[in-house]
C-alpha atoms as a PDB file:
ATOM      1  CA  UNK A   1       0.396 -12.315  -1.700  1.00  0.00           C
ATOM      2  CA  UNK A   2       2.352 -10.386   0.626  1.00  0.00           C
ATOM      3  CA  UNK A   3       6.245  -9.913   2.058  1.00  0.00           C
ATOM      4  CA  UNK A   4       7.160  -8.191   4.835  1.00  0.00           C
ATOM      5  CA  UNK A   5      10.061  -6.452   5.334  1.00  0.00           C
ATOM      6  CA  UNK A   6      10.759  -4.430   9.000  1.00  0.00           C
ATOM      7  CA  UNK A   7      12.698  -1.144   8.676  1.00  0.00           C
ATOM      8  CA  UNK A   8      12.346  -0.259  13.070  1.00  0.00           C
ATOM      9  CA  UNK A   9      10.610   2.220  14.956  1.00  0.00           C
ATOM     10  CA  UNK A  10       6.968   0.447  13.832  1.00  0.00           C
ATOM     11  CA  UNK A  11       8.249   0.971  10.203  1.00  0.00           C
ATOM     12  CA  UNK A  12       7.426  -1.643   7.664  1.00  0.00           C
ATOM     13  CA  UNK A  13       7.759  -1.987   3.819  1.00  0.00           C
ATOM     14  CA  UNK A  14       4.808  -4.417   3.098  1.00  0.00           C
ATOM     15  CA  UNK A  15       5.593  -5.185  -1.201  1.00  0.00           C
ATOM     16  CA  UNK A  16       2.414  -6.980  -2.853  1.00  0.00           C
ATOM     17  CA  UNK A  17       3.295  -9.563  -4.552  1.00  0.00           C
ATOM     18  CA  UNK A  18       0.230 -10.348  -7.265  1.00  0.00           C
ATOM     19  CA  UNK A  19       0.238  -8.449 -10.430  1.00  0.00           C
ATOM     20  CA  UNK A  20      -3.909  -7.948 -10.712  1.00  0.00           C
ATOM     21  CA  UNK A  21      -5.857  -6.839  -7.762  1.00  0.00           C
ATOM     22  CA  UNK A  22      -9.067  -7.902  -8.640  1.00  0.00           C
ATOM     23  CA  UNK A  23     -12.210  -7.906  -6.976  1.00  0.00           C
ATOM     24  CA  UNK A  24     -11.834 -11.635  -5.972  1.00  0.00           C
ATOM     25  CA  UNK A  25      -8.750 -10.652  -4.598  1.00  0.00           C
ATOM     26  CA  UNK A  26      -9.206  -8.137  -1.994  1.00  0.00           C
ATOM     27  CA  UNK A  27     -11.025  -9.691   0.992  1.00  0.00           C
ATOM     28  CA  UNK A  28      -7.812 -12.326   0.932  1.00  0.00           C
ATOM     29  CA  UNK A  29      -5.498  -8.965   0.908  1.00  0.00           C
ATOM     30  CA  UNK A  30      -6.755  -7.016   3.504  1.00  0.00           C
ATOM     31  CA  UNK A  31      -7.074  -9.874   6.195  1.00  0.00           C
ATOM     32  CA  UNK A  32      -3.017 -10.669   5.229  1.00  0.00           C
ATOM     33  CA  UNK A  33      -2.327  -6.668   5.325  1.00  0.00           C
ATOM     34  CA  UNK A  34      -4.788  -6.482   8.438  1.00  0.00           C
ATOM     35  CA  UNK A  35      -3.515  -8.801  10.288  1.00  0.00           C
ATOM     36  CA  UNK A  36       0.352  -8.025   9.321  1.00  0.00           C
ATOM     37  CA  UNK A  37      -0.325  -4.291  10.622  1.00  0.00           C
ATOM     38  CA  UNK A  38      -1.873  -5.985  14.214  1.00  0.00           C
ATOM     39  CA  UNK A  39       0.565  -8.970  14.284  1.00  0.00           C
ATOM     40  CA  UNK A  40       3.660  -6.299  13.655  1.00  0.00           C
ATOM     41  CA  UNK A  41       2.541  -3.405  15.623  1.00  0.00           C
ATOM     42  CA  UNK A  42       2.966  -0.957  12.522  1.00  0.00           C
ATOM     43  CA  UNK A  43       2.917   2.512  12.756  1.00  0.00           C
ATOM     44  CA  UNK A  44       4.442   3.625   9.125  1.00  0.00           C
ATOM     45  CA  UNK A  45       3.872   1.693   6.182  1.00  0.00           C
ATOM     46  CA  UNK A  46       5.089   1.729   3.165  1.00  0.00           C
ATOM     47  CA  UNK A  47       3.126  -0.418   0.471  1.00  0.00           C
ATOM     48  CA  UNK A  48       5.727  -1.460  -2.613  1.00  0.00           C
ATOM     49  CA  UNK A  49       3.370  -1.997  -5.797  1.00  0.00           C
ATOM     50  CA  UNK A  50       6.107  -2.633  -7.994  1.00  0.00           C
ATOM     51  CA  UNK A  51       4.436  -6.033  -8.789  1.00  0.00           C
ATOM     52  CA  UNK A  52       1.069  -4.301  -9.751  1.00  0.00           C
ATOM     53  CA  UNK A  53       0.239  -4.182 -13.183  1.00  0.00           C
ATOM     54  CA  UNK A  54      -3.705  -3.761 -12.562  1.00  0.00           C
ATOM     55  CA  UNK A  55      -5.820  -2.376  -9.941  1.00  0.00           C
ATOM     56  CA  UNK A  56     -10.030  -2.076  -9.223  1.00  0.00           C
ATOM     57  CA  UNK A  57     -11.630   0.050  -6.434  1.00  0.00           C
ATOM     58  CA  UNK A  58     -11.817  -2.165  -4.247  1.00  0.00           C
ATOM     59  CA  UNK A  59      -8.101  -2.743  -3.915  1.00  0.00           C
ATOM     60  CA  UNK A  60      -8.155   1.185  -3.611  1.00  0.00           C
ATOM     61  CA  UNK A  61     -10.322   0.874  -0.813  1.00  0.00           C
ATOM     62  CA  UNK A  62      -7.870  -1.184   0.976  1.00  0.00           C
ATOM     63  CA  UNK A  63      -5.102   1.681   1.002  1.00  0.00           C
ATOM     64  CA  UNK A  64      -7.920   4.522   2.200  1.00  0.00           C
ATOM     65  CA  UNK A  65      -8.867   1.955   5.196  1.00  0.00           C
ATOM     66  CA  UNK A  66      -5.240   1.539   6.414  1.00  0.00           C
ATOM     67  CA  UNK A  67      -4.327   4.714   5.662  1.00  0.00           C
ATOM     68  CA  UNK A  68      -6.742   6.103   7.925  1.00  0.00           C
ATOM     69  CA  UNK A  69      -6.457   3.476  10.667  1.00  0.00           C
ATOM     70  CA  UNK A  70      -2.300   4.508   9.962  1.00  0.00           C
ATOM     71  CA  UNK A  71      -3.682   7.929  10.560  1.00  0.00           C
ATOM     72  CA  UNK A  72      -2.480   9.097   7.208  1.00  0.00           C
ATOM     73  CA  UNK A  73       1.125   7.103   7.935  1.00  0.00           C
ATOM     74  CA  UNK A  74       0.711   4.879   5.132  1.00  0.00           C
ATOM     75  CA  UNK A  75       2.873   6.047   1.610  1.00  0.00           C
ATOM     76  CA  UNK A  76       2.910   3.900  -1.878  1.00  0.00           C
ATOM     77  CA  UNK A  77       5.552   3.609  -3.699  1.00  0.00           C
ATOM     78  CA  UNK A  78       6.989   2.261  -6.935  1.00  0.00           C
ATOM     79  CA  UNK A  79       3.889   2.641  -8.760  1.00  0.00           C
ATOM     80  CA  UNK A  80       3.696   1.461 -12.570  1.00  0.00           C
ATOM     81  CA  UNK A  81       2.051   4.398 -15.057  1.00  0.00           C
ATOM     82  CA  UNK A  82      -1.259   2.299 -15.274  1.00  0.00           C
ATOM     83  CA  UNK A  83      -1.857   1.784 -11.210  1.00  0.00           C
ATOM     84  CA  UNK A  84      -0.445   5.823 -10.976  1.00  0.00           C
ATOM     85  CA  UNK A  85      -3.409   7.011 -13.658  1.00  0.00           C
ATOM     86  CA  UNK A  86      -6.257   5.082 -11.460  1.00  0.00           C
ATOM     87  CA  UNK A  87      -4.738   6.437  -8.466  1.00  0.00           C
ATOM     88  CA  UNK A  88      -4.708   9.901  -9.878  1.00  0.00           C
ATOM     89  CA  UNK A  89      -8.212   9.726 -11.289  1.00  0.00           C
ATOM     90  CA  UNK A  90     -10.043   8.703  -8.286  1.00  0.00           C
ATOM     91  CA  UNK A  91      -8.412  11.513  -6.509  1.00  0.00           C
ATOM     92  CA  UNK A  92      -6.642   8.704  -4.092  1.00  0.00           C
ATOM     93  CA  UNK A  93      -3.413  10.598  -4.676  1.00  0.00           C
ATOM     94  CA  UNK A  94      -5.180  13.972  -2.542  1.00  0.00           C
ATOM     95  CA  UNK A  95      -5.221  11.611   0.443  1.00  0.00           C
ATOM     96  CA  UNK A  96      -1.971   9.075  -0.065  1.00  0.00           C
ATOM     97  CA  UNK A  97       1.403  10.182  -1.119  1.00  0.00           C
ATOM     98  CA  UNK A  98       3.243   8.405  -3.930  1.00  0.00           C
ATOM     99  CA  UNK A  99       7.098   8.233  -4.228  1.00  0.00           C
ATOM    100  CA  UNK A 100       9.148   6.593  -7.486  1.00  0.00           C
ATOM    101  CA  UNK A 101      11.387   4.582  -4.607  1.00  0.00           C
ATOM    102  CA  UNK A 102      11.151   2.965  -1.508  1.00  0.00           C
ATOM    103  CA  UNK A 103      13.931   5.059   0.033  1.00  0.00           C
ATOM    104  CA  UNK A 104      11.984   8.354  -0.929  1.00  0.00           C
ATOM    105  CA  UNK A 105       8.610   6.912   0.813  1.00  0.00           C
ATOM    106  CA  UNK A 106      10.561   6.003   4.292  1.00  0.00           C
ATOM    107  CA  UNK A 107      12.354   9.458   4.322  1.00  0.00           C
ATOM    108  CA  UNK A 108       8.761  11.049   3.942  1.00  0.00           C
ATOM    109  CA  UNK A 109       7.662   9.271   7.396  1.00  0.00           C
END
């Protein structure tokens, strides 16, 4: 569901690996992204959703909870138009910054 991928300095690229996340989905995600973030010591976090096609609210939840427990050190990137228009509409994008690449999302940290 998830691969990790360590940049230094607490910096981590986590990329999602399921195309939908669906309701059923999310408890699974955020114990693997929970426990990634504890198990890694992460500080900055990058979340590649180049694999997303789909996304509910609960999946958005996820990114507001680590983003604040990141205190706001958490970017998305590579974000298909679809994920992007959710994203946009439930305001998410006021709180989380999203970058085309992730080159553009580490150089914002």
């Amino acid at each position: 569901m998830i691969k990790i991928e360590d940049k230094g300095n607490g910096l981590f690229i986590i990329n999602i690996i399921i195309e939908e996340v669906h309701t059923l989905d999310v408890p699974d995600l955020k114990e693997q992204l929970q426990n990634a973030i504890i198990d890694n010591n992460i500080d900055k976090l990058v979340l590649d959703l180049s694999k997303v096609k789909m996304i509910t609210s609960s999946g958005i939840g996820i990114f507001l909870n680590i983003n604040q427990s990141l205190k706001s050190k958490l970017r998305l990137a590579v974000v298909n138009d679809e994920v992007k228009k959710v994203l946009e509409l439930t305001k998410v994008t006021s709180v989380i910054k999203i970058f085309d690449t992730t080159e553009e999302a580490i150089k914002s940290l």
